[in-house]
Protein backbone atom coordinates (compact mmCIF):
# COMPACT_ATOMS: atom_id res chain seq x y z
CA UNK A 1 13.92 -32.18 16.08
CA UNK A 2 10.32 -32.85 15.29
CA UNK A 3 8.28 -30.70 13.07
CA UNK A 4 4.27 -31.17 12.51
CA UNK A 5 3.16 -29.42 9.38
CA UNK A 6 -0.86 -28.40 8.26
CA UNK A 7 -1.34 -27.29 4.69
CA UNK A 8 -5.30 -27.70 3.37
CA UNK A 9 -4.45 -27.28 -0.51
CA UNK A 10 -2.29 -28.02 -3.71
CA UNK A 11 -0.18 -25.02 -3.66
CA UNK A 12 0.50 -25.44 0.32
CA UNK A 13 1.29 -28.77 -0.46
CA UNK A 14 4.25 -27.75 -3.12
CA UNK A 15 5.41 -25.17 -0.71
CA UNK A 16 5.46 -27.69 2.23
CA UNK A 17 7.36 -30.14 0.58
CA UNK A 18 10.28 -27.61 -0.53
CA UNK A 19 10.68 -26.37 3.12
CA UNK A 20 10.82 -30.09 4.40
CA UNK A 21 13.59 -30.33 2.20
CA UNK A 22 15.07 -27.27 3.54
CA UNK A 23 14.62 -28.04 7.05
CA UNK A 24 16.72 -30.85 6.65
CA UNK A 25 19.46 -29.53 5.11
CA UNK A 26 20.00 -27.79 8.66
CA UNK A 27 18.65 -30.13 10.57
CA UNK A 28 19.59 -33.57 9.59
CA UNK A 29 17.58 -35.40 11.93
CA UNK A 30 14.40 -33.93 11.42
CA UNK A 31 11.22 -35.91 11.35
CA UNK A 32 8.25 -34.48 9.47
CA UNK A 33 4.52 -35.61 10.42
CA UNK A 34 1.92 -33.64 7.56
CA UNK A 35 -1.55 -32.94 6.90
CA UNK A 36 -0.92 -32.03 3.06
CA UNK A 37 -0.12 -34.63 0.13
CA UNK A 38 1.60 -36.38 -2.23
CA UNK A 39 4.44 -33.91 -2.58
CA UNK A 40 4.47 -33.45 1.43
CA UNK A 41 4.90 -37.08 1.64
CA UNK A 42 7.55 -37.74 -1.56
CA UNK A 43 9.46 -35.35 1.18
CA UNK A 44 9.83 -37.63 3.65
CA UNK A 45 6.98 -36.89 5.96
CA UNK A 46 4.42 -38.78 7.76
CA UNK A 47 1.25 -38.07 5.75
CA UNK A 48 -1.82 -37.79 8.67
CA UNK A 49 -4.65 -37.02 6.36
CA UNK A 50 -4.60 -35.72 2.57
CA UNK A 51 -5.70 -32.25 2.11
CA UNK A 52 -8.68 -33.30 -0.66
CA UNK A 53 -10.76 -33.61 2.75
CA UNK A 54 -10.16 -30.04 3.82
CA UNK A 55 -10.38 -28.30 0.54
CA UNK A 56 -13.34 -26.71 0.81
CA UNK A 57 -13.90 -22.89 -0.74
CA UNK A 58 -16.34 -20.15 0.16
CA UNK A 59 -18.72 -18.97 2.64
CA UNK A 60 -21.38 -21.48 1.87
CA UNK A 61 -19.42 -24.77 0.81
CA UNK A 62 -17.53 -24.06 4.34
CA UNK A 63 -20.73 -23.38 6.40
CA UNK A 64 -22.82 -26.34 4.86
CA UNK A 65 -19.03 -28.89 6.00
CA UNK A 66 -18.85 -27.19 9.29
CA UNK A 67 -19.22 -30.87 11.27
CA UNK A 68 -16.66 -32.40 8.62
CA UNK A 69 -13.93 -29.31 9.37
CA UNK A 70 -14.55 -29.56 13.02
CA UNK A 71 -14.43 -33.00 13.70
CA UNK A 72 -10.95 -32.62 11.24
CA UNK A 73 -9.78 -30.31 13.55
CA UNK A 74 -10.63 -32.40 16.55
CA UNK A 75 -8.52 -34.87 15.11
CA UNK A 76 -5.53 -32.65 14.25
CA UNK A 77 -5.60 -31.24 17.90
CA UNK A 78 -5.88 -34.65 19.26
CA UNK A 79 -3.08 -35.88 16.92
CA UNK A 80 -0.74 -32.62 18.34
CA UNK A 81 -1.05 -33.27 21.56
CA UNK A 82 0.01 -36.46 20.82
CA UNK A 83 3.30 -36.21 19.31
CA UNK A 84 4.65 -32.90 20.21
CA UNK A 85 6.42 -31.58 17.77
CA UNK A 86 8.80 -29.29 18.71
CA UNK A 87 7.27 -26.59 16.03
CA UNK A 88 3.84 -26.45 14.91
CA UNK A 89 4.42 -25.39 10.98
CA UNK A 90 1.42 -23.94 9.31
CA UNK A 91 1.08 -23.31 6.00
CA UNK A 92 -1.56 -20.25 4.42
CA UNK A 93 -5.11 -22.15 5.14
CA UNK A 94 -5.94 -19.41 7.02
CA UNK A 95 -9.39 -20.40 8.76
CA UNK A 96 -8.33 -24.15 9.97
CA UNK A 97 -4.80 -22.83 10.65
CA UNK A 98 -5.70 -20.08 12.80
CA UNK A 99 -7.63 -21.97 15.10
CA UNK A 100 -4.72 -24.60 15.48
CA UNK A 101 -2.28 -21.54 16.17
CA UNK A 102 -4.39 -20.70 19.35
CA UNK A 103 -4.69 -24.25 19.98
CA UNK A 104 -0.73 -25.08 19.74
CA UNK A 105 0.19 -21.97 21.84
CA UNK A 106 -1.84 -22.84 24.84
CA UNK A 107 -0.66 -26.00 24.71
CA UNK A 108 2.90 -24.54 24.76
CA UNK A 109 4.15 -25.65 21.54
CA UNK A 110 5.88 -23.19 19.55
CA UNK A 111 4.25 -22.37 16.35
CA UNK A 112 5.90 -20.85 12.76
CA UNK A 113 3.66 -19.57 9.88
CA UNK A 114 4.87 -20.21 6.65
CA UNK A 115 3.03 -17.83 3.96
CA UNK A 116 0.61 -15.78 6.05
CA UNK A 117 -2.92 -15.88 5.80
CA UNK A 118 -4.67 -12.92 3.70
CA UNK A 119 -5.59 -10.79 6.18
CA UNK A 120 -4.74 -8.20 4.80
CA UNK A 121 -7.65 -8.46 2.16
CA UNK A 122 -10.04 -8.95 4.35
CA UNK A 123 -10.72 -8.41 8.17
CA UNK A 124 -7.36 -6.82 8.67
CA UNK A 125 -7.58 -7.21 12.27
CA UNK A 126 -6.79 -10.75 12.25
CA UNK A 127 -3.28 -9.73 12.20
CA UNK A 128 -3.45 -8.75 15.97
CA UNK A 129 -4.61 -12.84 16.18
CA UNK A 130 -1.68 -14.20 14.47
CA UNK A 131 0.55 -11.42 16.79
CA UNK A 132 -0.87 -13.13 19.60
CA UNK A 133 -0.73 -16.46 18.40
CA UNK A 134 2.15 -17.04 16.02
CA UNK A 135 5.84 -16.85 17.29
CA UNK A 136 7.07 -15.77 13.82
CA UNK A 137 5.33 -15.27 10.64
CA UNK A 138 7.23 -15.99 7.76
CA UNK A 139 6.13 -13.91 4.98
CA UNK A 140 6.37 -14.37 1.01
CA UNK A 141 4.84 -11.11 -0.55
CA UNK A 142 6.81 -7.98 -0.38
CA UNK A 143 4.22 -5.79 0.64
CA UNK A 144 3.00 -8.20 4.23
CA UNK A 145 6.16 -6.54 5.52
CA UNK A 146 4.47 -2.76 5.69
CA UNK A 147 1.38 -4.37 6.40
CA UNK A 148 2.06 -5.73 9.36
CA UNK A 149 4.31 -3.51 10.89
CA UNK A 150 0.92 -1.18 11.29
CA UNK A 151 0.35 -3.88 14.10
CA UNK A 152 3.85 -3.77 15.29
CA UNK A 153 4.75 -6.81 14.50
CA UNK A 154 7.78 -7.91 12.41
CA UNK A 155 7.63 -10.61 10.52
CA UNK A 156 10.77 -12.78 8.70
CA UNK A 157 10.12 -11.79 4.95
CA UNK A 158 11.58 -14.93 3.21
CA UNK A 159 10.75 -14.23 -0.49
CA UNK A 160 9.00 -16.12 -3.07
CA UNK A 161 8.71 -20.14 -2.89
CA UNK A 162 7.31 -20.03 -6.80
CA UNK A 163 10.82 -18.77 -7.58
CA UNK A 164 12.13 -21.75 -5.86
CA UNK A 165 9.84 -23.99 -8.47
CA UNK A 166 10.54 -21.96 -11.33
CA UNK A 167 14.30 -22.59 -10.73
CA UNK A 168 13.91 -25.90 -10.52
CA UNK A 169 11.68 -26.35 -13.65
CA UNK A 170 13.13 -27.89 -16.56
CA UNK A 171 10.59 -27.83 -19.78
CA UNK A 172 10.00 -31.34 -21.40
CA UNK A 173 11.09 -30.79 -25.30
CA UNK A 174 8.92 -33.13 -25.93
CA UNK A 175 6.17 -32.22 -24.27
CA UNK A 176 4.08 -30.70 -27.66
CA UNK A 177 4.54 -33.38 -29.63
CA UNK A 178 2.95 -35.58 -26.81
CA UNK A 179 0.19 -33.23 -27.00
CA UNK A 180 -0.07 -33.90 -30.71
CA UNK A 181 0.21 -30.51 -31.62
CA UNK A 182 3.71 -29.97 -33.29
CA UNK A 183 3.50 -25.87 -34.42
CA UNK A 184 0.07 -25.10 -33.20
CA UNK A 185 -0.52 -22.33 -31.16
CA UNK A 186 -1.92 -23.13 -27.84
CA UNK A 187 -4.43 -21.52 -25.11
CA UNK A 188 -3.64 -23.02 -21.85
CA UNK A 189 -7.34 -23.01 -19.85
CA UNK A 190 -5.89 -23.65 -15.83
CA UNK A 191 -9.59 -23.48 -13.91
CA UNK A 192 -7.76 -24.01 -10.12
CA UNK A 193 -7.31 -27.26 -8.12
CA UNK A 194 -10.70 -27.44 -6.35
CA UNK A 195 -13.72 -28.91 -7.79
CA UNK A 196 -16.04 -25.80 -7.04
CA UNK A 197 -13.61 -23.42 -9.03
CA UNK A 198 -13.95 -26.19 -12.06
CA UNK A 199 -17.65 -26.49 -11.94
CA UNK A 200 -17.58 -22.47 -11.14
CA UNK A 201 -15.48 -21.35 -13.88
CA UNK A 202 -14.01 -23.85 -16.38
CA UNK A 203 -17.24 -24.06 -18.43
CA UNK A 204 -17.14 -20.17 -19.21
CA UNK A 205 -13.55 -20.90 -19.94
CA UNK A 206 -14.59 -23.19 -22.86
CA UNK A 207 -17.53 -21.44 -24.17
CA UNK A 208 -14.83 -19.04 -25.06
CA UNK A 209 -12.63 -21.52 -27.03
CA UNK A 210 -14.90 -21.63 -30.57
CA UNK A 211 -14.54 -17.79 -30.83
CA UNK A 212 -10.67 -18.50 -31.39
CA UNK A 213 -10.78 -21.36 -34.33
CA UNK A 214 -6.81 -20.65 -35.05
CA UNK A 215 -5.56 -21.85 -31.58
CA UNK A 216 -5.89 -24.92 -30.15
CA UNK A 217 -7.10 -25.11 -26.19
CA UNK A 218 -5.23 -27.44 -23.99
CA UNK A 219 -6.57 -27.75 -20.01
CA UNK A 220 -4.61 -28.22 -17.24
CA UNK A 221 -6.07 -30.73 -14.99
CA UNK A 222 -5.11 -32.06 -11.59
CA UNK A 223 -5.01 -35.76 -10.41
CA UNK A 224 -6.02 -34.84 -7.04
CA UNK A 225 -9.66 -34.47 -8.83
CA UNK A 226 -11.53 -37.58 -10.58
CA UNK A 227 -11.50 -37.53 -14.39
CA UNK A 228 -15.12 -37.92 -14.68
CA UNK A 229 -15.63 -34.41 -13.40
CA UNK A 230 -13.59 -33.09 -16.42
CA UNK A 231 -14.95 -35.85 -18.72
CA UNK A 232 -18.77 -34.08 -18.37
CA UNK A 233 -17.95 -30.57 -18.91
CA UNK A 234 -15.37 -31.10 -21.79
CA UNK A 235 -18.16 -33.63 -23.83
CA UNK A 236 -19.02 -31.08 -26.08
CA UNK A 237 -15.63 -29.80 -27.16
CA UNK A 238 -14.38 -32.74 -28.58
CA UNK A 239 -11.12 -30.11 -29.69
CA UNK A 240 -9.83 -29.37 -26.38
CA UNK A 241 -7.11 -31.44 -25.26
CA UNK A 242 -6.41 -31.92 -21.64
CA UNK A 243 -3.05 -32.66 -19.48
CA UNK A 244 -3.23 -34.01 -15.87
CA UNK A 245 -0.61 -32.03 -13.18
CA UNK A 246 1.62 -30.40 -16.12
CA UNK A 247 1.07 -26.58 -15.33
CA UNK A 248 4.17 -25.40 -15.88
CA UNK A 249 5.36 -27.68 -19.33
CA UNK A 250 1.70 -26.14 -20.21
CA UNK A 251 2.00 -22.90 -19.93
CA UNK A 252 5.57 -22.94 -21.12
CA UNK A 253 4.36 -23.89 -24.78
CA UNK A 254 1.47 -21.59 -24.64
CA UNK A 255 0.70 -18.08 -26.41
CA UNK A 256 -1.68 -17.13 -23.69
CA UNK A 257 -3.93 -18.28 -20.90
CA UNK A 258 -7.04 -17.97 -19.11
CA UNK A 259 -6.39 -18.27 -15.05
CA UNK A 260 -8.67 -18.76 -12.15
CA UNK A 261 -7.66 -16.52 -9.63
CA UNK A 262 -5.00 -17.94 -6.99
CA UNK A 263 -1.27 -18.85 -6.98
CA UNK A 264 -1.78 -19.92 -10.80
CA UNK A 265 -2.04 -15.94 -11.80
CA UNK A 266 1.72 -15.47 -10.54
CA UNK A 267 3.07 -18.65 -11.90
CA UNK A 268 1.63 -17.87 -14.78
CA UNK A 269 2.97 -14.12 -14.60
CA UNK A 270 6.34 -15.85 -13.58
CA UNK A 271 6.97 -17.62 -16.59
CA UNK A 272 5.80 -14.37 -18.91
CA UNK A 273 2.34 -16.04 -20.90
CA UNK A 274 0.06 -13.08 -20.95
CA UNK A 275 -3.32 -14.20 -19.04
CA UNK A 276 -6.63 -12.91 -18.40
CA UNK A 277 -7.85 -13.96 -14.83
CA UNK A 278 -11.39 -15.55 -13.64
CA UNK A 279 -13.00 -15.79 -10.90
CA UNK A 280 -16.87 -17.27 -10.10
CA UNK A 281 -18.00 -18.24 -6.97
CA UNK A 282 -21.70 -18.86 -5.46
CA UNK A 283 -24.19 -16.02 -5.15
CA UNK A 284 -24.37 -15.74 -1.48
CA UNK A 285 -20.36 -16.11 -1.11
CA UNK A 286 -19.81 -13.23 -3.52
CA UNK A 287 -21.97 -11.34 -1.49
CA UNK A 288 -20.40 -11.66 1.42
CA UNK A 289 -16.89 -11.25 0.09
CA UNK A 290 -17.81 -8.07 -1.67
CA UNK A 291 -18.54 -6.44 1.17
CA UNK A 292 -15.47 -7.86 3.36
CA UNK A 293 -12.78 -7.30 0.61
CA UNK A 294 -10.43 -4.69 1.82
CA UNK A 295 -8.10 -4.60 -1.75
CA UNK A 296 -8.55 -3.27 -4.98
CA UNK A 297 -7.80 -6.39 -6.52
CA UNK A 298 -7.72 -10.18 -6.04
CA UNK A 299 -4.80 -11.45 -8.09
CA UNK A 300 -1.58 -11.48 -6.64
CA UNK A 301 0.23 -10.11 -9.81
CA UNK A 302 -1.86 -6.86 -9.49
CA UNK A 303 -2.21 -6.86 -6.03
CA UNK A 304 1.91 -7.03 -6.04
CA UNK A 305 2.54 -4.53 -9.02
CA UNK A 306 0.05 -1.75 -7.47
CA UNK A 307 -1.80 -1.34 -10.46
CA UNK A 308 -3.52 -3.19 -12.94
CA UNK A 309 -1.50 -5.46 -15.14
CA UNK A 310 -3.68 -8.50 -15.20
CA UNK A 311 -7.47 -8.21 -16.23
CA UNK A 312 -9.66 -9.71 -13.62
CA UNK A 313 -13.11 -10.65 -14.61
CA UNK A 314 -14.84 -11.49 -11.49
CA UNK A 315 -18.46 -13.15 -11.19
CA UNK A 316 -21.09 -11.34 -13.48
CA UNK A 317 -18.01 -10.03 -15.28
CA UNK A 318 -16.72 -13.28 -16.53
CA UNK A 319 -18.72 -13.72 -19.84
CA UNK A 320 -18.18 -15.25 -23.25
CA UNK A 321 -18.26 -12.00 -24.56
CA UNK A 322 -15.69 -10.17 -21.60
CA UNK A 323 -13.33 -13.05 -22.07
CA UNK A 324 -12.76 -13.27 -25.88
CA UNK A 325 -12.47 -9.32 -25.80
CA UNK A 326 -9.74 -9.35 -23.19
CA UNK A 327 -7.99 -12.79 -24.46
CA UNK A 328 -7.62 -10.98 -28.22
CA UNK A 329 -6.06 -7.99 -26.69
CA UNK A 330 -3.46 -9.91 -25.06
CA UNK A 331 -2.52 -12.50 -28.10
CA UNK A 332 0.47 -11.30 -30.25
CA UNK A 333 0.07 -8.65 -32.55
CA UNK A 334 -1.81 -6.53 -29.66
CA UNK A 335 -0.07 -3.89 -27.96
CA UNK A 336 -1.71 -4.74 -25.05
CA UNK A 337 0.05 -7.52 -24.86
CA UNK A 338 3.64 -5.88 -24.82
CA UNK A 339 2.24 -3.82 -22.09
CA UNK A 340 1.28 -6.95 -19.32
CA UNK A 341 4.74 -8.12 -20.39
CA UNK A 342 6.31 -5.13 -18.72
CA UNK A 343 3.92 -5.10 -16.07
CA UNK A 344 5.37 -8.75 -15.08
CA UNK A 345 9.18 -7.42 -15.49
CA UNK A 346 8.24 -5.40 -13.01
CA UNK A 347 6.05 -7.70 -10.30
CA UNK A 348 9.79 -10.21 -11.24
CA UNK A 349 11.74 -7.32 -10.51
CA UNK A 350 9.62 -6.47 -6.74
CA UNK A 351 9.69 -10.08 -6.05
CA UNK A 352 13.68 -10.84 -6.04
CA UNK A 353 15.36 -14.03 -5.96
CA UNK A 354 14.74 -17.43 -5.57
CA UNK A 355 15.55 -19.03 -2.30
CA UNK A 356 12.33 -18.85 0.11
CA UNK A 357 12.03 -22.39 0.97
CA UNK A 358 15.69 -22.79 2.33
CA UNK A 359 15.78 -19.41 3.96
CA UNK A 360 12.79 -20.32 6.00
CA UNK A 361 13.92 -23.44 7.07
CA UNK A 362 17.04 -22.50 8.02
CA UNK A 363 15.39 -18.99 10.11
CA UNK A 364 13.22 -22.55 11.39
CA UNK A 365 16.37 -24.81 12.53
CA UNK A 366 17.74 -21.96 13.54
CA UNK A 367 15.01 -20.64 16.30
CA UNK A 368 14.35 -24.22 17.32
CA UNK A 369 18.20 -24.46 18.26
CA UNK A 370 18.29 -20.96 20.04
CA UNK A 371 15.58 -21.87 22.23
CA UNK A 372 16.80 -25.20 22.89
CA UNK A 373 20.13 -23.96 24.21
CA UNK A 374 18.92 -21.29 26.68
């Protein structure tokens, strides 16, 4: 069977890839066509267009590419229609993906979500669009079950795909001394994937790193992103090391981190380094999101505990002075820090076990062969 999959960023890329794999494991002659990357494509599937030319974040940076994600989208629909997959996959993205959910269901091809959009942070009412849209929603947060049943509509809760990646992970030994650092302690700074969180966010991450002169600061950088946006704001901290698309070997070897908000906070969370989370966006899309926010909290480790385990310093809050206060309370010696470790045990404990990506390829397979054989 044929599968045509749409995921606009990093982390949907990852996921992608692992439920390509898992698709074929049930379906051996499956043929993948992608918008996504490198990782979609190391999978085995046609790569369309790379996700770098859909990343775009907020209110503003979306309105002021408007042409670029509609003539994108033009393209996708066009591409479709084309080959006619026998399942539409699409992959979190919420406002390209929605649109190509309507799109793919008038056009009678049968569409799966894989890791919903957020609606319920914000204009909760969308879920009646994916209802009417989506033949089944394939959800990876423990509380989008509840959620959606309010709408009644049941969704396939599949579990966690970071559990999947965690499994798989297998820490370099070497990986400190590469770094040149042998026994010193190490900050990881991970500032997100898209170059408006860096510009945003990582240089309040590093105006942070002289008021800690015992650690050494280490940032995780992705190749997706040209070095010479990295190489200006790190000129003038000549002591912070850097490490292209090594998140997880970072954060292994480190005593603590600073996180921009996203799927980082739980991976983070998932391999136990105590973090504070950041989050900066432009003036006007602040504003807006304020006001449309329907959640007490954006990171998905609070957000999945109930309760604040993770400190979240959003906007005006993320300071030099708000970050070194929160990142001492958190390094060893604190009891503060003891206390966000059992706050993870427990978001672990909520989450369950690994398996996401091969369950929802095989609940995939297996509705694609159903159908088929009525």
């Amino acid at each position: 069977m044929t599968y045509y999959l749409i995921a606009g960023e990093r982390s949907g890329d990852l996921h992608g890839a692992n439920l390509i794999r898992a698709i074929r494991q049930h379906d051996l002659d499956a043929t993948c066509r992608a918008y996504g990357g490198e990782q979609m494509e190391a999978a085995g599937a046609t790569l369309v267009r790379h996700y770098r030319e859909m990343a775009f974040m907020g209110f503003l940076e979306v309105a002021k590419n408007l042409g670029t994600i509609r003539r994108i989208m033009r393209e996708c629909q066009a591409d479709l229609l084309a080959h006619r997959p026998d399942a539409l996959i699409l992959i979190d993205y919420a406002g390209f993906n929605l649109r190509m959910a309507r799109f793919a269901k008038k056009h009678g091809i049968r569409v799966f979500y894989y890791i919903s959009p957020k609606v319920w942070a914000w204009n909760q009412r969308r879920a009646l669009k994916i209802k009417a849209t989506v033949n089944r929603l394939f959800t990876i947060l423990p509380f989008e079950t509840e959620f959606f049943a309010k709408y009644d509509y049941k969704v396939d809760y599949v579990g966690n795909p970071l559990l999947d990646a965690l499994a798989d992970f297998r820490p370099d030994p070497a990986f400190q001394s590469k770094l040149g650092l042998n026994e010193q302690a190490i900050i990881a700074l991970l500032p997100g994937s898209r170059r408006q969180e860096i510009i945003s966010i990582l240089p309040s991450m590093l105006r942070s790193t002289r008021q800690f002169p015992n650690y050494r600061f280490v940032v995780g950088t992705v190749s997706n992103l040209p070095d010479d946006l990295y190489d200006g704001l790190l000129a003038d901290y000549p002591d912070v090391l850097r490490i292209s698309d090594a998140a997880y070997d970072l954060l292994h070897i480190s005593t603590a981190a600073l996180v921009t908000s996203g799927t980082a906070t739980l991976e983070t969370a998932l391999l136990n380094v105590p973090q504070v989370v950041c989050y900066k966006t432009t003036g006007v899309s602040y504003f807006i999101a304020k006001r449309l926010i329907a959640v007490p909290f954006i990171s998905l480790v609070n957000l999945i505990a109930g309760h604040e385990v993770v400190k979240e310093l959003i906007q005006s809050d993320l300071t030099i002075d708000n970050i070194t206060t929160e990142l001492k309370v958190i390094l060893p010696s604190s009891p503060r820090r003891g206390v966000q470790l059992a706050g993870y045990a427990e978001v672990q404990q909520k989450m369950g076990e690994p398996g996401a990506s091969e369950r929802a390829g095989r609940l995939m397979v297996d509705d694609l062969l159903t159908i088929k054989n009525k």
